[in-house]
N, C-alpha and C. Protein backbone atom coordinates (compact mmCIF):
# COMPACT_ATOMS: atom_id res chain seq x y z
N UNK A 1 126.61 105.37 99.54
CA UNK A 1 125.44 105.28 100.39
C UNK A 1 124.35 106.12 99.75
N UNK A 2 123.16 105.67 99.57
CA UNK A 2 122.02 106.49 98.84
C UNK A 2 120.75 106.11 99.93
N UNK A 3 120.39 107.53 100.27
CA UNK A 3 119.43 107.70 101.69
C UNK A 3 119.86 106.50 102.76
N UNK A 4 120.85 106.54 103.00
CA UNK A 4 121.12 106.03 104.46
C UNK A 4 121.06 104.39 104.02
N UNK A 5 121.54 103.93 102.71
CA UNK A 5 121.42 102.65 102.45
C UNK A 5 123.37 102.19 101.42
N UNK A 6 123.60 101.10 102.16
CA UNK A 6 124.80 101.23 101.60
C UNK A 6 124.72 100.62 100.38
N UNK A 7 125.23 100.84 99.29
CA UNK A 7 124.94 100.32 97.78
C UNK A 7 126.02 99.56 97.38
N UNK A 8 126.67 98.10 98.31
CA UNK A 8 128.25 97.49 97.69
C UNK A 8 127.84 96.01 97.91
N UNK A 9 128.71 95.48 97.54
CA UNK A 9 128.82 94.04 97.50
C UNK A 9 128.89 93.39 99.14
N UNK A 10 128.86 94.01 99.88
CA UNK A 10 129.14 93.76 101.11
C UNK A 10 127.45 93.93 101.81
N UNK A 11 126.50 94.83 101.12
CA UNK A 11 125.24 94.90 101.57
C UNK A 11 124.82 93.35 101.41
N UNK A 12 124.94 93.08 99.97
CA UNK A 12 123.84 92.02 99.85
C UNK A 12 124.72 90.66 100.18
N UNK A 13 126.20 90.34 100.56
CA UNK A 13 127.02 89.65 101.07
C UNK A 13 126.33 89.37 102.96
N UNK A 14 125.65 90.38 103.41
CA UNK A 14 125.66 90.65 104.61
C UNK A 14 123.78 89.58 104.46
N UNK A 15 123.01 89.96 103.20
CA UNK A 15 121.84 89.77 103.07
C UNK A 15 122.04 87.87 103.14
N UNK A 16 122.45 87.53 102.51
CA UNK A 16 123.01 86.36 102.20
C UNK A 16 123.01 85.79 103.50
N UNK A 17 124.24 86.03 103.96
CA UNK A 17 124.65 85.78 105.50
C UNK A 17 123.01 85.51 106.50
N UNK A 18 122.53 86.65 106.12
CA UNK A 18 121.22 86.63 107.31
C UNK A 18 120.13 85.84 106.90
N UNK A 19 119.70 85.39 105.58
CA UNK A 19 118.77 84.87 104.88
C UNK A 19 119.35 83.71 104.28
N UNK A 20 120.71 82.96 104.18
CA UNK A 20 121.21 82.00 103.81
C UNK A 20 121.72 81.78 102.83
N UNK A 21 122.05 80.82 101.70
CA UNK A 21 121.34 80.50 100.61
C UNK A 21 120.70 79.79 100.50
N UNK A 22 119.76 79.49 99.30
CA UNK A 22 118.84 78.90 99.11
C UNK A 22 118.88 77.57 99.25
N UNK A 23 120.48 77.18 98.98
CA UNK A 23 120.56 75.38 98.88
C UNK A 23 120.60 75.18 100.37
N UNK A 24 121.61 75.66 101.30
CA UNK A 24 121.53 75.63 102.44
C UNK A 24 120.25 75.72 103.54
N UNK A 25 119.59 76.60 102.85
CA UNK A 25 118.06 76.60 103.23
C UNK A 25 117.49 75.83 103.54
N UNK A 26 117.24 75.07 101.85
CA UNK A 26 116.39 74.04 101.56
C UNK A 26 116.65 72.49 102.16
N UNK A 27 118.08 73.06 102.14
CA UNK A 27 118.16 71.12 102.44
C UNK A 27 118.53 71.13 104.19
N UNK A 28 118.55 72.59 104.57
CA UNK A 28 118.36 72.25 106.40
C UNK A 28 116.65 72.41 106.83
N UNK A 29 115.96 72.88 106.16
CA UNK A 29 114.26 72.89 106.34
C UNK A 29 113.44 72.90 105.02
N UNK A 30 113.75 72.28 104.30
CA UNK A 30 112.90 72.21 103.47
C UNK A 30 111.92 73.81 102.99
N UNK A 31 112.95 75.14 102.98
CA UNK A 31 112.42 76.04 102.66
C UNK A 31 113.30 76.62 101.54
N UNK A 32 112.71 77.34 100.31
CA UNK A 32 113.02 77.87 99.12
C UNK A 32 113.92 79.18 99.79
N UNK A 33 113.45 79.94 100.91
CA UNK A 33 114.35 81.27 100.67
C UNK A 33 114.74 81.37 102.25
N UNK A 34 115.71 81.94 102.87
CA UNK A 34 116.09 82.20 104.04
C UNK A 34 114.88 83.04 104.96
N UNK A 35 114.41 83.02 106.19
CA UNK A 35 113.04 83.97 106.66
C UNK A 35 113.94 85.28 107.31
N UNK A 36 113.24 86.28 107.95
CA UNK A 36 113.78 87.67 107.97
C UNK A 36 113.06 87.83 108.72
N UNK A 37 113.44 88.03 110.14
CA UNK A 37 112.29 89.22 110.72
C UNK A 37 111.50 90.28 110.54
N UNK A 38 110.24 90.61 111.13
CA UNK A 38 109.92 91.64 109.93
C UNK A 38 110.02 92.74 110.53
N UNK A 39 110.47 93.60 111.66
CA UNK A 39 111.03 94.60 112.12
C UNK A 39 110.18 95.66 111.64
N UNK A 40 109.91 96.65 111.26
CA UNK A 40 108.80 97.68 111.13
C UNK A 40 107.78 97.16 109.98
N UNK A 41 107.75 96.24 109.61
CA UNK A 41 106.53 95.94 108.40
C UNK A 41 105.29 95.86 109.19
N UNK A 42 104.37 95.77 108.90
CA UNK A 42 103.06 95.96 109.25
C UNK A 42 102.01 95.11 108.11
N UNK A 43 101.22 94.34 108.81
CA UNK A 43 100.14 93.23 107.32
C UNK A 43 98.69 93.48 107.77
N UNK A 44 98.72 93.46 107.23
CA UNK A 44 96.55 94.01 107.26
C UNK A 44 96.01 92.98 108.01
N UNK A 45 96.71 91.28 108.11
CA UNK A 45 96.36 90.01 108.27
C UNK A 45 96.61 90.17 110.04
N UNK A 46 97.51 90.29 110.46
CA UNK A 46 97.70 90.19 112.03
C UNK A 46 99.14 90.72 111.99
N UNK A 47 99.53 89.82 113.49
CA UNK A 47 100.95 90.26 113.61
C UNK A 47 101.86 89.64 112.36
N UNK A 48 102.95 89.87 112.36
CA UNK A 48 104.13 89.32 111.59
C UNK A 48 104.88 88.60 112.20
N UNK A 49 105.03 87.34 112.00
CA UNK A 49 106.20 86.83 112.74
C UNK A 49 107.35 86.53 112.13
N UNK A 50 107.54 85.98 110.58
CA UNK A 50 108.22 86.05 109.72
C UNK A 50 108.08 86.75 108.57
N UNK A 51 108.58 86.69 107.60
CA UNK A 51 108.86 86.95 105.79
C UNK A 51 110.05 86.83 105.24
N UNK A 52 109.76 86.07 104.27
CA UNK A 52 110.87 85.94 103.27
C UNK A 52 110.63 86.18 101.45
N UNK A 53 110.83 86.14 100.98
CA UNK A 53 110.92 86.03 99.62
C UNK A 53 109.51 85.79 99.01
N UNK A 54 109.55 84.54 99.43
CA UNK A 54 108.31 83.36 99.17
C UNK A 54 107.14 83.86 99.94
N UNK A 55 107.52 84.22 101.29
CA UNK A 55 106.10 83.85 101.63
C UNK A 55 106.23 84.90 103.20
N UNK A 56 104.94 84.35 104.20
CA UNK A 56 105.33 85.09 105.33
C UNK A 56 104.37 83.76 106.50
N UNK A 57 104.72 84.45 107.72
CA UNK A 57 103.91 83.50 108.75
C UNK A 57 103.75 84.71 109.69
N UNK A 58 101.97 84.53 110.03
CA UNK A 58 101.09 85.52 110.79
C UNK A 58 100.85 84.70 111.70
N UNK A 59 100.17 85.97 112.87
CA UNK A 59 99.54 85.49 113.87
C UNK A 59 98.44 86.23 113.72
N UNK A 60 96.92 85.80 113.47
CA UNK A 60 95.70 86.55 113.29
C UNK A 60 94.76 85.93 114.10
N UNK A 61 93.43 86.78 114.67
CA UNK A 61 92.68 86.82 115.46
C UNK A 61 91.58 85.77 114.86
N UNK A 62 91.21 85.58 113.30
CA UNK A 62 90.89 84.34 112.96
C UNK A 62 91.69 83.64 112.03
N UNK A 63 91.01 82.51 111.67
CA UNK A 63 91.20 81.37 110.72
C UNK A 63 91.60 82.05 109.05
N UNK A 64 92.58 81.94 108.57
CA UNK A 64 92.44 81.99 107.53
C UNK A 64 92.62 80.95 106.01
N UNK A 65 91.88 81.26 105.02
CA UNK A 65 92.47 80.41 103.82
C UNK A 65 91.68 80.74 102.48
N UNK A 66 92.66 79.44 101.55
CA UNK A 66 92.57 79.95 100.53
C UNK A 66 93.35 81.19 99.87
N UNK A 67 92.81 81.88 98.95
CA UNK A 67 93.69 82.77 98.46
C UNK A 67 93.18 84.39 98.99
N UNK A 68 93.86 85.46 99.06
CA UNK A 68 94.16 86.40 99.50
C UNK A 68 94.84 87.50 99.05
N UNK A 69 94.77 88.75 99.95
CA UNK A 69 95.57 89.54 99.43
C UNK A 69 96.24 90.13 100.55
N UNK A 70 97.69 90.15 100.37
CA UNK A 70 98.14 90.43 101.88
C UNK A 70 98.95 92.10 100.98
N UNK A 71 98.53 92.87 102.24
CA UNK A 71 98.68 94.39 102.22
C UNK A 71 100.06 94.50 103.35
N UNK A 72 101.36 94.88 102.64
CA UNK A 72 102.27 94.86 103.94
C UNK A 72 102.97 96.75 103.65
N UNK A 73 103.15 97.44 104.71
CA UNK A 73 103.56 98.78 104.93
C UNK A 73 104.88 98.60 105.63
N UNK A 74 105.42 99.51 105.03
CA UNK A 74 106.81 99.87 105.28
C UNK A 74 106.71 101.25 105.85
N UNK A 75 108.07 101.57 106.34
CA UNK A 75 107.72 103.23 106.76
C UNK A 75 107.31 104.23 105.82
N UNK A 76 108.26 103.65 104.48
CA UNK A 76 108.03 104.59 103.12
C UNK A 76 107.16 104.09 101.90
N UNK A 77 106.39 102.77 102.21
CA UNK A 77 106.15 101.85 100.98
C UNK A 77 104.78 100.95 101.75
N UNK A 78 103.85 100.76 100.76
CA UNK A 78 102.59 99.89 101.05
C UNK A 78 103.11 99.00 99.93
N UNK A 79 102.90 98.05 100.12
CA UNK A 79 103.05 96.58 98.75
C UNK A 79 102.03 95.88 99.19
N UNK A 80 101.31 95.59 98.06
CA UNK A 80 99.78 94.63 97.90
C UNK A 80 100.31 93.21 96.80
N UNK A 81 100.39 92.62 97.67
CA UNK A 81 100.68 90.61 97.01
C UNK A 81 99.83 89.91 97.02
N UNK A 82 98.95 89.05 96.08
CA UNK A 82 98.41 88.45 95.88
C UNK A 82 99.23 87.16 96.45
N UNK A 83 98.56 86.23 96.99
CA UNK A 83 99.15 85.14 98.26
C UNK A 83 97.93 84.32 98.75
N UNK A 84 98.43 83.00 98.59
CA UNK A 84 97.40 81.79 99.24
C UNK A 84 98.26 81.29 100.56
N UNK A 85 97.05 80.64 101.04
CA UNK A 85 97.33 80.26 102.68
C UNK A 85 97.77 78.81 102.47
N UNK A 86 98.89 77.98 102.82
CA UNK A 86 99.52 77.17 102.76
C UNK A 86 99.26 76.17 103.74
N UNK A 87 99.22 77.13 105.01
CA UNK A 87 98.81 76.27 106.19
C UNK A 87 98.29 77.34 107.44
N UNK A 88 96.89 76.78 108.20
CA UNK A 88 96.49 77.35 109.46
C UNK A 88 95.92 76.74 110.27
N UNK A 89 96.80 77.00 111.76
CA UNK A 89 96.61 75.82 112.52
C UNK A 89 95.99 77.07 114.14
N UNK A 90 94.63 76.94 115.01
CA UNK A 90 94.73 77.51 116.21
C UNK A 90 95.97 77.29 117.37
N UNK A 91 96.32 77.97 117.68
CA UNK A 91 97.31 78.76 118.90
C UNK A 91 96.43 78.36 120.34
N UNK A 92 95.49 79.41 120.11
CA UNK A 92 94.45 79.26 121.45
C UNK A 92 93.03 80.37 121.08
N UNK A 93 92.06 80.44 121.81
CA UNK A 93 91.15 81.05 121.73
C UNK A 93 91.21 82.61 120.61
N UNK A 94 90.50 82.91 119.67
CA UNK A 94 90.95 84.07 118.81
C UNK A 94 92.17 84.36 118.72
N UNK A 95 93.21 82.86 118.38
CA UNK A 95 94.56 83.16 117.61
C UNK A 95 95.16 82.00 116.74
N UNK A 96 95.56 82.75 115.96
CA UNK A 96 95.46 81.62 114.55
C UNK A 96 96.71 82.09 113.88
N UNK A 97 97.93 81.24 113.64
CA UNK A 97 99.03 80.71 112.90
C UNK A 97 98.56 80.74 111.83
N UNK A 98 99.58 81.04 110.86
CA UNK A 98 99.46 80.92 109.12
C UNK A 98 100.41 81.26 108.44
N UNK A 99 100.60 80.34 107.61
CA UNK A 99 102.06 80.08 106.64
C UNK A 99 101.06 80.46 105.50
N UNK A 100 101.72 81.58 104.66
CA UNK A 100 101.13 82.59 103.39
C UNK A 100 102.33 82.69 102.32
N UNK A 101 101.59 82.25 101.38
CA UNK A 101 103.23 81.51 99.96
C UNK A 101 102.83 82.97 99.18
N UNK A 102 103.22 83.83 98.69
CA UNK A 102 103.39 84.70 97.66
C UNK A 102 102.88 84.27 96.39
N UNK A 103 101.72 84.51 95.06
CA UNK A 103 101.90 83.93 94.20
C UNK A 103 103.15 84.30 93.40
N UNK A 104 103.40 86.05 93.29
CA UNK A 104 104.80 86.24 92.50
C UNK A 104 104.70 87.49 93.28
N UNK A 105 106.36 87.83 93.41
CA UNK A 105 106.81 89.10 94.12
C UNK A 105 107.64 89.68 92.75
N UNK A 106 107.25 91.39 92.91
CA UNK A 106 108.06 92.03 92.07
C UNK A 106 109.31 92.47 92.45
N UNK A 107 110.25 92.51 91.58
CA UNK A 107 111.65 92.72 91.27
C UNK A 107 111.62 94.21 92.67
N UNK A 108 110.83 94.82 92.05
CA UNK A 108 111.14 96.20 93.79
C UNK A 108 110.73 95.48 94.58
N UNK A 109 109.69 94.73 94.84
CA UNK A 109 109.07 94.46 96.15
C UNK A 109 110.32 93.62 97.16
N UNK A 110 110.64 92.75 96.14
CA UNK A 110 111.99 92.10 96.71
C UNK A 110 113.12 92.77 97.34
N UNK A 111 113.48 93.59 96.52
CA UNK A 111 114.33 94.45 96.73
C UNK A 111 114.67 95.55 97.79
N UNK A 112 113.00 96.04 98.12
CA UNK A 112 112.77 96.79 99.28
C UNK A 112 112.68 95.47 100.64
N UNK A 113 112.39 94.50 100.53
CA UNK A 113 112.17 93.71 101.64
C UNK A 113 113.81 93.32 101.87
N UNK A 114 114.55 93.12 100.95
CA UNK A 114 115.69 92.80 101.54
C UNK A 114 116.84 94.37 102.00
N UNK A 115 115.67 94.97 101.40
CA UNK A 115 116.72 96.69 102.32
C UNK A 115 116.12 96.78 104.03
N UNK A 116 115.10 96.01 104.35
CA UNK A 116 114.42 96.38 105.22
C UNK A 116 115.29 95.51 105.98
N UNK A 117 115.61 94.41 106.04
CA UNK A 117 117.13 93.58 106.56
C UNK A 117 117.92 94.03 106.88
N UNK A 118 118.73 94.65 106.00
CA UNK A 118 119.84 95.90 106.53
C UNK A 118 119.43 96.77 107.42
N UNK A 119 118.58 97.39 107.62
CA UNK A 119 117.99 98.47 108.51
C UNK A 119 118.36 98.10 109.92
């Protein structure tokens, strides 16, 4: 265990489990990576409703698109991803849905998002 994180085959066995695999994923929704709740993350964009690998889905006060930069905080960690808007559709009056694709995630960034799973 290193700071309260377990380091075995059974962590990322457990990651798997909660996020899928990818084939299983894909061919029950047509999505590249399993989604994750986002439990203490925080996005500059609005609320969080998902994240995964690939990408994330907000709830924000406006419209968004095009390309971007989504700012997400952890308790111990800020990560800045460059990310385009895939899809945004209104909810209701000042609230706005949005599916946000990652252009590339780094090897930590990944890594910390799937420790944030375990947590």
């Amino acid at each position: 265990m290193i700071n309260g994180w377990r380091r075995d085959t059974s962590a990322f066995q457990d990651i798997q489990r909660q996020m899928g695999s990818e084939e299983s994923v894909a061919a029950d929704n047509h999505r590249r990576h399993g989604r994750l709740k986002p439990g203490v993350l925080w996005c500059n964009l609005g609320v969080l409703q998902d994240i995964s690998a690939s990408g994330l889905r907000v709830v924000c006060k406006r419209p968004v698109e095009g390309g971007l930069r989504v700012v997400l905080r952890g308790p111990d960690r800020v990560m800045r991803l460059n990310a385009r808007v895939v899809w945004c559709r209104k909810l209701k009056f000042r609230k706005y849905e949005a599916g946000i694709q990652f252009d590339q995630v780094p090897d930590d960034v990944a890594a910390y998002l799937r420790s944030m799973a375990l947590g």
